[in-house]
PDB file of N, CA and C in Angstrom:
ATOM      1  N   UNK A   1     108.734 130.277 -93.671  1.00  0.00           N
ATOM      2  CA  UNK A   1     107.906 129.596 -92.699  1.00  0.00           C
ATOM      3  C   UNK A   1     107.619 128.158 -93.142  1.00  0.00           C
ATOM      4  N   UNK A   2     107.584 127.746 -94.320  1.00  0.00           N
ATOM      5  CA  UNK A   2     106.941 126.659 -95.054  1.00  0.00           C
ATOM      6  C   UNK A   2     108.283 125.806 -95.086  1.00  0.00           C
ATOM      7  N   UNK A   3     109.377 126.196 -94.893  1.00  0.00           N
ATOM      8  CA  UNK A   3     110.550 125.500 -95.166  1.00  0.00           C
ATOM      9  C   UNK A   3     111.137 125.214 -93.742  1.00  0.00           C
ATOM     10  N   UNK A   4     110.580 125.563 -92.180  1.00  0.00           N
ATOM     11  CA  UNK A   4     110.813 125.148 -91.053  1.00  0.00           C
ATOM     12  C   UNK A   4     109.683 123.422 -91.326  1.00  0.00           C
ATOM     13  N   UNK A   5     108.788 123.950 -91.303  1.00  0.00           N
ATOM     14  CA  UNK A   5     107.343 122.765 -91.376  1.00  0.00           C
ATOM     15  C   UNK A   5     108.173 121.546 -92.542  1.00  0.00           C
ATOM     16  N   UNK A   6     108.413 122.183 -93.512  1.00  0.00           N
ATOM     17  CA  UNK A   6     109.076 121.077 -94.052  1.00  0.00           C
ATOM     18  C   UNK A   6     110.076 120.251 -93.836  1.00  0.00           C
ATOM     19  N   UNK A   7     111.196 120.723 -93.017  1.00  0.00           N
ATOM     20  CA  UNK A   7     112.209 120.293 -92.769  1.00  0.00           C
ATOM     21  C   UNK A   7     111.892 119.622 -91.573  1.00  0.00           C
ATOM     22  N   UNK A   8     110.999 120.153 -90.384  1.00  0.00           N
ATOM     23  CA  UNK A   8     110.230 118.598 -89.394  1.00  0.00           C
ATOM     24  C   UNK A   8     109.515 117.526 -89.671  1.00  0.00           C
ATOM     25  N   UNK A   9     109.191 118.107 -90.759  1.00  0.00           N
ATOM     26  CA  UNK A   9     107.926 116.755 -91.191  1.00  0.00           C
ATOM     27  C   UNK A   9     108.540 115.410 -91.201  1.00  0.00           C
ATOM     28  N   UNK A  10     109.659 115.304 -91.691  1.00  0.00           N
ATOM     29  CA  UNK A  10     110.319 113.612 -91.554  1.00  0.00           C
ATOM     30  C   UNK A  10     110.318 113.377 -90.161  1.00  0.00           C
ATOM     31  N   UNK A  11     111.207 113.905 -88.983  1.00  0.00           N
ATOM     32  CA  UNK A  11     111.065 113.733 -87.817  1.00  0.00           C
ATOM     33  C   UNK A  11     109.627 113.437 -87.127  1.00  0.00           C
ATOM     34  N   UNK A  12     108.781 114.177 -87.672  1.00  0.00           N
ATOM     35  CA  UNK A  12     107.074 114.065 -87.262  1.00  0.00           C
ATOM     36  C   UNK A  12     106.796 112.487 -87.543  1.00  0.00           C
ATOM     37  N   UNK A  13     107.201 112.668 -89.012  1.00  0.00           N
ATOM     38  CA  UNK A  13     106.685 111.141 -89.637  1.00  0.00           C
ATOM     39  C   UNK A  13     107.436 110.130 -88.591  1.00  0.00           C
ATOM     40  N   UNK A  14     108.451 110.529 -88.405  1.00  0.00           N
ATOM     41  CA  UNK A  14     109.378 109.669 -87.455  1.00  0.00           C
ATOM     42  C   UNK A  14     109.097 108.885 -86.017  1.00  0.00           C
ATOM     43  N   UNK A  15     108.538 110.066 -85.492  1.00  0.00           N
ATOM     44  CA  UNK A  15     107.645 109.743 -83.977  1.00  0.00           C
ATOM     45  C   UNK A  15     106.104 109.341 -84.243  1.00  0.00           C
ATOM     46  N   UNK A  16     105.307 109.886 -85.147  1.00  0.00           N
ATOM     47  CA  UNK A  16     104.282 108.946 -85.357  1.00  0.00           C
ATOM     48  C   UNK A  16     104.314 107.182 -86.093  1.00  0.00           C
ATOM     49  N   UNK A  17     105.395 106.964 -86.486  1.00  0.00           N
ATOM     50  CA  UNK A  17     105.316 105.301 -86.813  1.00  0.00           C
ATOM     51  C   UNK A  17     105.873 104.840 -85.407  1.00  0.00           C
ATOM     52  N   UNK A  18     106.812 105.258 -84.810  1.00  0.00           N
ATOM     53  CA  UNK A  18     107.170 105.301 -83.705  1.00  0.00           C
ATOM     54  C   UNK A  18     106.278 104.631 -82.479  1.00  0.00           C
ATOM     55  N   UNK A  19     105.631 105.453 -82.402  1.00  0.00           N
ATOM     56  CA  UNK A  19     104.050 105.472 -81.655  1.00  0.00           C
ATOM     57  C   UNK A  19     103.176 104.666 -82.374  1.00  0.00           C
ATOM     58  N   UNK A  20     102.638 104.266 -83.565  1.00  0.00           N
ATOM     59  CA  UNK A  20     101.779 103.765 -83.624  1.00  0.00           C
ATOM     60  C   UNK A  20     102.322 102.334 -84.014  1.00  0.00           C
ATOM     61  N   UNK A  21     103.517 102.154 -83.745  1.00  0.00           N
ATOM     62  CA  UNK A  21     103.989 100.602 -84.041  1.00  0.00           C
ATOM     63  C   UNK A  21     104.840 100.143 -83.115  1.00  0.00           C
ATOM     64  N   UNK A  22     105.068 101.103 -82.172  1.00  0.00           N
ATOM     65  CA  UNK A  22     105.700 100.238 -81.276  1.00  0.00           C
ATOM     66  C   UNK A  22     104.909 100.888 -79.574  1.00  0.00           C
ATOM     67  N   UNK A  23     104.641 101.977 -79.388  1.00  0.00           N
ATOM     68  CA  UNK A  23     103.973 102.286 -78.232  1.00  0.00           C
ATOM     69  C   UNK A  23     102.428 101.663 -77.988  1.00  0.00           C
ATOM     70  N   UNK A  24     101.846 102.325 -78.806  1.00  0.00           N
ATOM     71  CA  UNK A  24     100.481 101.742 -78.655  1.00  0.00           C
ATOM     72  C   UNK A  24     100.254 100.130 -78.505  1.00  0.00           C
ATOM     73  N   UNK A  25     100.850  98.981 -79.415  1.00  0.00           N
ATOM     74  CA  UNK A  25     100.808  97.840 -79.064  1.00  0.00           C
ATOM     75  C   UNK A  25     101.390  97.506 -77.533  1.00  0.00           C
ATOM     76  N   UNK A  26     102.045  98.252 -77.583  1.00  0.00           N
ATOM     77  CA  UNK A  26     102.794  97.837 -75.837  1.00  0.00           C
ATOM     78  C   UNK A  26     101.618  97.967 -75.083  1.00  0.00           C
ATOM     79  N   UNK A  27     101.247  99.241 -74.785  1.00  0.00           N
ATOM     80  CA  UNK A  27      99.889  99.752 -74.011  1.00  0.00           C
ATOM     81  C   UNK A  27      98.844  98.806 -74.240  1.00  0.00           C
ATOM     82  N   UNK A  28      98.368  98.457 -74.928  1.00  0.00           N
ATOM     83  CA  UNK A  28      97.276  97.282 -75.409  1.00  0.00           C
ATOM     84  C   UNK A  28      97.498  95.856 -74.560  1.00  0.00           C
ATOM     85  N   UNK A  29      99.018  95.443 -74.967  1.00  0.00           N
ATOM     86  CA  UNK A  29      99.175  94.722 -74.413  1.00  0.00           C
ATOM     87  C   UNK A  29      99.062  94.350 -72.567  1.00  0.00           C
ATOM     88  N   UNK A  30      99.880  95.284 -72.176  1.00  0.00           N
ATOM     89  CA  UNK A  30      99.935  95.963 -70.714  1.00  0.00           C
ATOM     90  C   UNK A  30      98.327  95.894 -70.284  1.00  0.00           C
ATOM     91  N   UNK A  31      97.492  96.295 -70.663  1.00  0.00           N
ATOM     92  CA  UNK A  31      96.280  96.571 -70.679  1.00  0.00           C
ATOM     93  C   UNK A  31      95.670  95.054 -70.176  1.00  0.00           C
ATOM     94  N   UNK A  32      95.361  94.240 -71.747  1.00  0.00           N
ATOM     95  CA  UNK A  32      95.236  92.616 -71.895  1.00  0.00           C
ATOM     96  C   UNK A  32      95.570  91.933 -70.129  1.00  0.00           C
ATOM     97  N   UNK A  33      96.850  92.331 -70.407  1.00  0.00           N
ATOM     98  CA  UNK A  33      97.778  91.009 -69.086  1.00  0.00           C
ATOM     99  C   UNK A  33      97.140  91.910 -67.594  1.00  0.00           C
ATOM    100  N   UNK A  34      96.892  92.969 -67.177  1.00  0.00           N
ATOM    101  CA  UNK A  34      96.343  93.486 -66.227  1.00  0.00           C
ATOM    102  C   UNK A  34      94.902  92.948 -66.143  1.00  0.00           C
ATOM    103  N   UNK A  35      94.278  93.262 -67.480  1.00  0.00           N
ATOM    104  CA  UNK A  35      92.833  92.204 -67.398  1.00  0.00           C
ATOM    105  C   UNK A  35      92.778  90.988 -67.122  1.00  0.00           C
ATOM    106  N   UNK A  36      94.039  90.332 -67.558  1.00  0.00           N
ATOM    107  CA  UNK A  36      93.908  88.642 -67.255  1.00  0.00           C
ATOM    108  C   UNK A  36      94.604  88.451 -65.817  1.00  0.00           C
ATOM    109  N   UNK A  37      95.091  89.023 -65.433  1.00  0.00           N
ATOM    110  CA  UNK A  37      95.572  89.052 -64.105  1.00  0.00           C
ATOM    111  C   UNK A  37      94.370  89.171 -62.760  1.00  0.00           C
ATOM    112  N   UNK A  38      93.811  90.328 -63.254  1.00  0.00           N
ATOM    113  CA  UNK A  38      92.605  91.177 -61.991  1.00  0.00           C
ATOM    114  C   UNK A  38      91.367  89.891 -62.205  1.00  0.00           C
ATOM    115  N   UNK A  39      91.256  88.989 -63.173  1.00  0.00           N
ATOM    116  CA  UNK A  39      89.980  88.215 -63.547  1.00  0.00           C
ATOM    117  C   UNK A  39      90.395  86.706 -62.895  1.00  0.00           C
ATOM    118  N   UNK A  40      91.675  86.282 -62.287  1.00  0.00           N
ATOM    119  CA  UNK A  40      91.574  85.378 -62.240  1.00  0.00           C
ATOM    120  C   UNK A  40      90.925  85.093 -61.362  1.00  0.00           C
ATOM    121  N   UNK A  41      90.714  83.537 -60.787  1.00  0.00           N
ATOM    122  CA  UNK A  41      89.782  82.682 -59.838  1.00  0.00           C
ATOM    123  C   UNK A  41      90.413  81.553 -59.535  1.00  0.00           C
ATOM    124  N   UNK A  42      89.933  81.224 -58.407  1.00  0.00           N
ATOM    125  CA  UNK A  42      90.072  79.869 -58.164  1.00  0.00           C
ATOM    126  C   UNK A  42      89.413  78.973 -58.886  1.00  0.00           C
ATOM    127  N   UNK A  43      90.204  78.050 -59.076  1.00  0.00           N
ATOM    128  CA  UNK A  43      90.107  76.546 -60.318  1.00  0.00           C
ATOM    129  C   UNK A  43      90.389  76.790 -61.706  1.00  0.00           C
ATOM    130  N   UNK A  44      91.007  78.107 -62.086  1.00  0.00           N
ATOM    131  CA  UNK A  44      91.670  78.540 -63.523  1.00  0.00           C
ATOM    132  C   UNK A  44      92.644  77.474 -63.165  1.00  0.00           C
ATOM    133  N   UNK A  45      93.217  77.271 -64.414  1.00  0.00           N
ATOM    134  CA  UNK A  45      94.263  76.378 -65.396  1.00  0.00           C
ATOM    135  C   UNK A  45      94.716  77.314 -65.881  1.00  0.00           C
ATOM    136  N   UNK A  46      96.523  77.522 -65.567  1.00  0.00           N
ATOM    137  CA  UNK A  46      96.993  78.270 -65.998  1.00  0.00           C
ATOM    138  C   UNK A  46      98.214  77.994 -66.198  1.00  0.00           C
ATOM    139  N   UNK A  47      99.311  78.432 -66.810  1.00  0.00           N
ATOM    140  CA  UNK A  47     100.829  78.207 -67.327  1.00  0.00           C
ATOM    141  C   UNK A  47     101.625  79.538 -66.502  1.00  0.00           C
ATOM    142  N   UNK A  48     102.763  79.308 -66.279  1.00  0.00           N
ATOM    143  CA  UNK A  48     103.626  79.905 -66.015  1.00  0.00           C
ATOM    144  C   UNK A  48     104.790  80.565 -67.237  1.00  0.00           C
ATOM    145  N   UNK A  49     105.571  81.955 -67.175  1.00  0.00           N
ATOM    146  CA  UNK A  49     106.463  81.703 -68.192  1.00  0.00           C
ATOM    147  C   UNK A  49     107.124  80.905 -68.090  1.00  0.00           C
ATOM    148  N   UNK A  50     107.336  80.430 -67.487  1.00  0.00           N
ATOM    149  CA  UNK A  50     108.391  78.893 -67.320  1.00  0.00           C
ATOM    150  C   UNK A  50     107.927  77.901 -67.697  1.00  0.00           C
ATOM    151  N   UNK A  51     106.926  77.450 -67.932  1.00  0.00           N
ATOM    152  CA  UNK A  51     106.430  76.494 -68.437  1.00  0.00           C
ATOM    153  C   UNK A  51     105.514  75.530 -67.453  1.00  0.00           C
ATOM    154  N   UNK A  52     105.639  75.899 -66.317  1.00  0.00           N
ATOM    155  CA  UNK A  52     104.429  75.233 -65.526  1.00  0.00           C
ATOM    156  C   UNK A  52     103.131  75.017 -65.355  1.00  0.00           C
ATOM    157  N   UNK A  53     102.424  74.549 -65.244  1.00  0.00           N
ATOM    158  CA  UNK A  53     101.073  74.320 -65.155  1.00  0.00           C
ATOM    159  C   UNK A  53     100.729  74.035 -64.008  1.00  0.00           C
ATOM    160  N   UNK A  54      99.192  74.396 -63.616  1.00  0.00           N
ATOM    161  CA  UNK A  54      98.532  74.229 -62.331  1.00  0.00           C
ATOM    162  C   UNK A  54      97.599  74.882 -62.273  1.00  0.00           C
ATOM    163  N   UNK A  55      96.927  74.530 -61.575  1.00  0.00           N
ATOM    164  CA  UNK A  55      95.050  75.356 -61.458  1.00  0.00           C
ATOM    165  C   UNK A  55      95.353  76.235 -59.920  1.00  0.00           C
ATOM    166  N   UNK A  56      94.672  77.045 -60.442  1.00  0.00           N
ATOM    167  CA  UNK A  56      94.695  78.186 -58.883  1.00  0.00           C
ATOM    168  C   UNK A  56      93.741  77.587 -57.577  1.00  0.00           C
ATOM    169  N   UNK A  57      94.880  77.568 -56.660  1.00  0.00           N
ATOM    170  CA  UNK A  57      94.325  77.492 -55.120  1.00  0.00           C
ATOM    171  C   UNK A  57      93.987  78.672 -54.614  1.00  0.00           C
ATOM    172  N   UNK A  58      94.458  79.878 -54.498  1.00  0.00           N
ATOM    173  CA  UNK A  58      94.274  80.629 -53.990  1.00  0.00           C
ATOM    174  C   UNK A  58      94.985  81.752 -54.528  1.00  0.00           C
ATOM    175  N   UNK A  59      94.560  83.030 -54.389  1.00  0.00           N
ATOM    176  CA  UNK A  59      94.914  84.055 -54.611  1.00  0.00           C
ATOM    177  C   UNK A  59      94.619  85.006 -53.236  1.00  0.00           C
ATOM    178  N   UNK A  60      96.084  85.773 -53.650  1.00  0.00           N
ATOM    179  CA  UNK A  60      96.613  86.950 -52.155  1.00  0.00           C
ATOM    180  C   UNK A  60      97.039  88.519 -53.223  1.00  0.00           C
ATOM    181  N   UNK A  61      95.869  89.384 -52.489  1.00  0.00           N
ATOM    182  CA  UNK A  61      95.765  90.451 -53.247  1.00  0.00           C
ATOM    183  C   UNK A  61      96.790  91.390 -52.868  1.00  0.00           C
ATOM    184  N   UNK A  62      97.186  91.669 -51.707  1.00  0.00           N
ATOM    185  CA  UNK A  62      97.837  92.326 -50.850  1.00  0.00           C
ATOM    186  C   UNK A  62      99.287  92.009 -51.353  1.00  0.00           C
ATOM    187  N   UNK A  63     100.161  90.980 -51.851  1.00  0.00           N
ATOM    188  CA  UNK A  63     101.267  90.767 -52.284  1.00  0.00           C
ATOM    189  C   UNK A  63     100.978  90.626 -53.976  1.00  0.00           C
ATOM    190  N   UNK A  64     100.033  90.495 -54.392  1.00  0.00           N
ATOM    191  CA  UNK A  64     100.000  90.277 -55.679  1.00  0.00           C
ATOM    192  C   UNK A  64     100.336  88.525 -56.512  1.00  0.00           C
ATOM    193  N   UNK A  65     100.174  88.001 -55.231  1.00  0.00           N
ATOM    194  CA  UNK A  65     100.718  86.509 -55.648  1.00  0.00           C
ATOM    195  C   UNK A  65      99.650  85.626 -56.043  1.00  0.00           C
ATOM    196  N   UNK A  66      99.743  84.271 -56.433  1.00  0.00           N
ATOM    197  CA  UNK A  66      98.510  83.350 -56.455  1.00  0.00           C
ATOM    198  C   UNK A  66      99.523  82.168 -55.851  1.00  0.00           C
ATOM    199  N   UNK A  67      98.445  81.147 -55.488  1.00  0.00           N
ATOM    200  CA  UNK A  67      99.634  79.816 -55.415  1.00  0.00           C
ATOM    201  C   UNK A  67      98.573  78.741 -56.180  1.00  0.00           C
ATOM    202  N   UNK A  68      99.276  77.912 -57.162  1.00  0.00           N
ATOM    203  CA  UNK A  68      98.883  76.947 -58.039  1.00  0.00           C
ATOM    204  C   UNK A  68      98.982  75.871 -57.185  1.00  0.00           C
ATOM    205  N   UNK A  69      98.163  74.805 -57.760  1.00  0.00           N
ATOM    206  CA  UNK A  69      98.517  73.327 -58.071  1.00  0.00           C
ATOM    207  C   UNK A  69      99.225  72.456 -58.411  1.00  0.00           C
ATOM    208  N   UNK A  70     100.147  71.940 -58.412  1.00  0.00           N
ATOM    209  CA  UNK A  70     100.836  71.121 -59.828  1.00  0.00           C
ATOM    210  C   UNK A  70     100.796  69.916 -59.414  1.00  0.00           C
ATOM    211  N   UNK A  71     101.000  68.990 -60.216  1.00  0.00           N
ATOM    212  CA  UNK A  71     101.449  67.403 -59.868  1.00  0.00           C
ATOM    213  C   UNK A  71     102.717  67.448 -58.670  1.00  0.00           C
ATOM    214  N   UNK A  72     103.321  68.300 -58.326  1.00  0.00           N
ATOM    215  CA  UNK A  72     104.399  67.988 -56.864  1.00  0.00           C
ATOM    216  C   UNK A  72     104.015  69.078 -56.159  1.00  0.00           C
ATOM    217  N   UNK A  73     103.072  69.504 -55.822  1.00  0.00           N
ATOM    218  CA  UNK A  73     102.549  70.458 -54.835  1.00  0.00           C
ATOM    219  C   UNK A  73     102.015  71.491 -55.155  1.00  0.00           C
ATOM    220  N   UNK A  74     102.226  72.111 -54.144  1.00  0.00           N
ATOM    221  CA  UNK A  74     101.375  73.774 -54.222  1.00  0.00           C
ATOM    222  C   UNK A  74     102.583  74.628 -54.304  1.00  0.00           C
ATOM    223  N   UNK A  75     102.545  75.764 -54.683  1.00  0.00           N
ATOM    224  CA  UNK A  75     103.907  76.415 -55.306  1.00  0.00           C
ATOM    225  C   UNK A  75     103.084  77.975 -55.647  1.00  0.00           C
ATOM    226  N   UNK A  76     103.707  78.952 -54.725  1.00  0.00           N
ATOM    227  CA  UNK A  76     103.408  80.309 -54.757  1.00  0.00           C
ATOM    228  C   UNK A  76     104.246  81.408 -55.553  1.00  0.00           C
ATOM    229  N   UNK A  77     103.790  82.086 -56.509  1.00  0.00           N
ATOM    230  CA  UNK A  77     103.702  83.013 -57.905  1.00  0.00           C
ATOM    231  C   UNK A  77     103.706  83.945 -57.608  1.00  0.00           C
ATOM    232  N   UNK A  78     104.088  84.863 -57.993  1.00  0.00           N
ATOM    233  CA  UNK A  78     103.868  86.154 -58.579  1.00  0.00           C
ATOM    234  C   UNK A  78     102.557  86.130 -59.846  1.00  0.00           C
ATOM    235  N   UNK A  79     101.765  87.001 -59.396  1.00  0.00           N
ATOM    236  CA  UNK A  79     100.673  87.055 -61.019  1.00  0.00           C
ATOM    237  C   UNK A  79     101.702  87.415 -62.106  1.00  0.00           C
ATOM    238  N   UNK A  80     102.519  88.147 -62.219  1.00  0.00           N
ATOM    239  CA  UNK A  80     103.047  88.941 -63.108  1.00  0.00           C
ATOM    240  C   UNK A  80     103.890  87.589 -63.676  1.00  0.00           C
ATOM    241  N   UNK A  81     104.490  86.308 -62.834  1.00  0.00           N
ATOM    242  CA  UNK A  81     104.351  85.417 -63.425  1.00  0.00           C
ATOM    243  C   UNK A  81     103.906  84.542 -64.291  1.00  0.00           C
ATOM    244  N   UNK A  82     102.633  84.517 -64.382  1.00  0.00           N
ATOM    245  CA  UNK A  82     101.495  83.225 -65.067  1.00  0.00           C
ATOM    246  C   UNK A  82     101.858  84.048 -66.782  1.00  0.00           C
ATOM    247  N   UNK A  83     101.194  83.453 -67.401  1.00  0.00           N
ATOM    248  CA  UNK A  83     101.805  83.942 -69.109  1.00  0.00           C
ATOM    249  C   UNK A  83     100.263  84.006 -69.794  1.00  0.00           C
ATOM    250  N   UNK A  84      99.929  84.711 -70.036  1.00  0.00           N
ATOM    251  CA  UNK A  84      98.563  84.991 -70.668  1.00  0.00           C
ATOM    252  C   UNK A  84      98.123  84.551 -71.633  1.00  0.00           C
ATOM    253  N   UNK A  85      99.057  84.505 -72.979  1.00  0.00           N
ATOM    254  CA  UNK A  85      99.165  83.587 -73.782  1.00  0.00           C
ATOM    255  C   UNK A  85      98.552  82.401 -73.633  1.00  0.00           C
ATOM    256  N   UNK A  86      99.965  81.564 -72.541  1.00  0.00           N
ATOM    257  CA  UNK A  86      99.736  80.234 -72.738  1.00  0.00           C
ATOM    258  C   UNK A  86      98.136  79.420 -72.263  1.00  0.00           C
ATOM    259  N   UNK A  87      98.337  80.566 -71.159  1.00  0.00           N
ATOM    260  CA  UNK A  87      97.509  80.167 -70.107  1.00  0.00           C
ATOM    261  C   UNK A  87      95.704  79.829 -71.667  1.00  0.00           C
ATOM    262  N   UNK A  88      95.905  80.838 -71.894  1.00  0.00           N
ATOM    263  CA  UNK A  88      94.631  81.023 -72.928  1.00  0.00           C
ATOM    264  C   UNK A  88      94.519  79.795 -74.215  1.00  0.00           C
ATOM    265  N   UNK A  89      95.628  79.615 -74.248  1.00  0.00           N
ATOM    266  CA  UNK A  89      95.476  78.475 -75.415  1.00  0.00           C
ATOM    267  C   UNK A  89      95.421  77.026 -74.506  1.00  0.00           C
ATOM    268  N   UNK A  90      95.794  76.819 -72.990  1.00  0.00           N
ATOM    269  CA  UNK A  90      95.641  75.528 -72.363  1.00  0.00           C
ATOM    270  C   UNK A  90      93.733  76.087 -72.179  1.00  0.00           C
ATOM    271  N   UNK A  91      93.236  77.154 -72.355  1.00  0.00           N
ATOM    272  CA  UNK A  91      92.107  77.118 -71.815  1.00  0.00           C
ATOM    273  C   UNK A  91      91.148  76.785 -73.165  1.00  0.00           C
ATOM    274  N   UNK A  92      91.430  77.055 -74.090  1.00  0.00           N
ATOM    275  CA  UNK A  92      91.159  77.105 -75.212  1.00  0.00           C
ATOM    276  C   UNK A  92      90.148  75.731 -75.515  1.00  0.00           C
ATOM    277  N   UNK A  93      88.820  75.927 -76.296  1.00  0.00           N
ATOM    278  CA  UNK A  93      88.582  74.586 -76.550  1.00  0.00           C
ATOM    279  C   UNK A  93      88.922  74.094 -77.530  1.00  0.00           C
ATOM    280  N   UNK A  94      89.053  72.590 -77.802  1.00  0.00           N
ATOM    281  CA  UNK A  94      89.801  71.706 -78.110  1.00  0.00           C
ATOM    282  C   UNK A  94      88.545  71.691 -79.856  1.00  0.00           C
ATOM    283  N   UNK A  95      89.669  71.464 -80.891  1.00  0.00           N
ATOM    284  CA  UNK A  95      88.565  71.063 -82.190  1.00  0.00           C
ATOM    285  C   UNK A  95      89.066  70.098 -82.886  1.00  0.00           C
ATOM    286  N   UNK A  96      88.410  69.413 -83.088  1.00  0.00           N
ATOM    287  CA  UNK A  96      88.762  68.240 -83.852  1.00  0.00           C
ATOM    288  C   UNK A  96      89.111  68.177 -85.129  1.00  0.00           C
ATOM    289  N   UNK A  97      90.721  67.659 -85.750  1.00  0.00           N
ATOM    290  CA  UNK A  97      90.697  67.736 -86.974  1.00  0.00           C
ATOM    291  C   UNK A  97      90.554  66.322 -87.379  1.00  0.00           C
ATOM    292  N   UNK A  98      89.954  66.815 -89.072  1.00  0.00           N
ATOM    293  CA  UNK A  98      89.749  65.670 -89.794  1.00  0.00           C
ATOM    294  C   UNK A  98      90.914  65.023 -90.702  1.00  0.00           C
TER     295      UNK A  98
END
């Protein structure tokens, strides 16, 4: 009996690093970008993965879209677009080095 248990235990060990180093951070993450998504507003400053910038005009719940600002117009997104990241470090306040 002790020599079935033994002979899974690597496989066990296998799916728990598994899970706790690559599933769970995913989920966390997933989590994060759904929070920063459902919170936005009008007049956020935000980035695109592409690299765009623009402050929110409006948001459309029903398609899941927003449409930004930019220096050449207004230009309509996908949320799942905007980059959470970036968006957070353009929001970020600014510190002065010495």
């Amino acid at each position: 009996m002790s020599e079935n248990i033994t002979q899974f235990l690597p496989i066990l060990a296998i799916f728990a690093v598994f899970y706790f180093f690559m599933l769970m951070p995913q989920r966390k993450r997933q989590k994060q970008e759904k929070k920063f998504s459902e919170e936005l507003k009008r007049g956020d400053k935000v980035v695109t993965k592409s690299g765009m910038h623009g402050k929110v005009v409006e948001l459309n719940d029903k398609d899941a879209s927003v449409v930004i600002e930019t220096m050449a117009g207004k230009i309509k997104f996908d949320r799942s677009a905007l980059s959470m990241e970036m968006s957070a470090k353009l929001n970020a306040p600014v510190t002065e080095k010495k």
